[in-house]
Protein backbone atom coordinates (compact mmCIF):
# COMPACT_ATOMS: atom_id res chain seq x y z
CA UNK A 1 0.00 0.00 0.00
CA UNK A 2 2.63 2.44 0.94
CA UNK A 3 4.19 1.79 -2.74
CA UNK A 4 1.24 2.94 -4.55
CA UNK A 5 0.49 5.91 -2.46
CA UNK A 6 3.95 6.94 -3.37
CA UNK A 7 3.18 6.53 -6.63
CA UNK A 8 -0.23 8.45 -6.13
CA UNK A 9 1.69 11.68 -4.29
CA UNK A 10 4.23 11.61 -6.88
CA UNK A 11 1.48 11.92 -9.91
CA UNK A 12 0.08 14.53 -7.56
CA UNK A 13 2.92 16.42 -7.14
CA UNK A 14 3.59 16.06 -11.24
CA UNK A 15 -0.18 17.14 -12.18
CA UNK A 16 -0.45 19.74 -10.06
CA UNK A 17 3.19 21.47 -11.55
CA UNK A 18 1.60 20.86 -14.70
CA UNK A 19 -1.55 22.60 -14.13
CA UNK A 20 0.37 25.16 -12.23
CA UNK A 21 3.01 25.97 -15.30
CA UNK A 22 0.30 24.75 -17.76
């Protein structure tokens, strides 16, 4: 479990920079 909410924070973290500089 801790694994994929890793993974889930990191894609987060990445779509919310997008959106941010996007």
């Amino acid at each position: 479990m801790s694994f994929l909410n890793e993974i889930l924070l990191k894609f987060g973290i990445l779509g919310r920079s997008t959106l941010v500089c996007g």
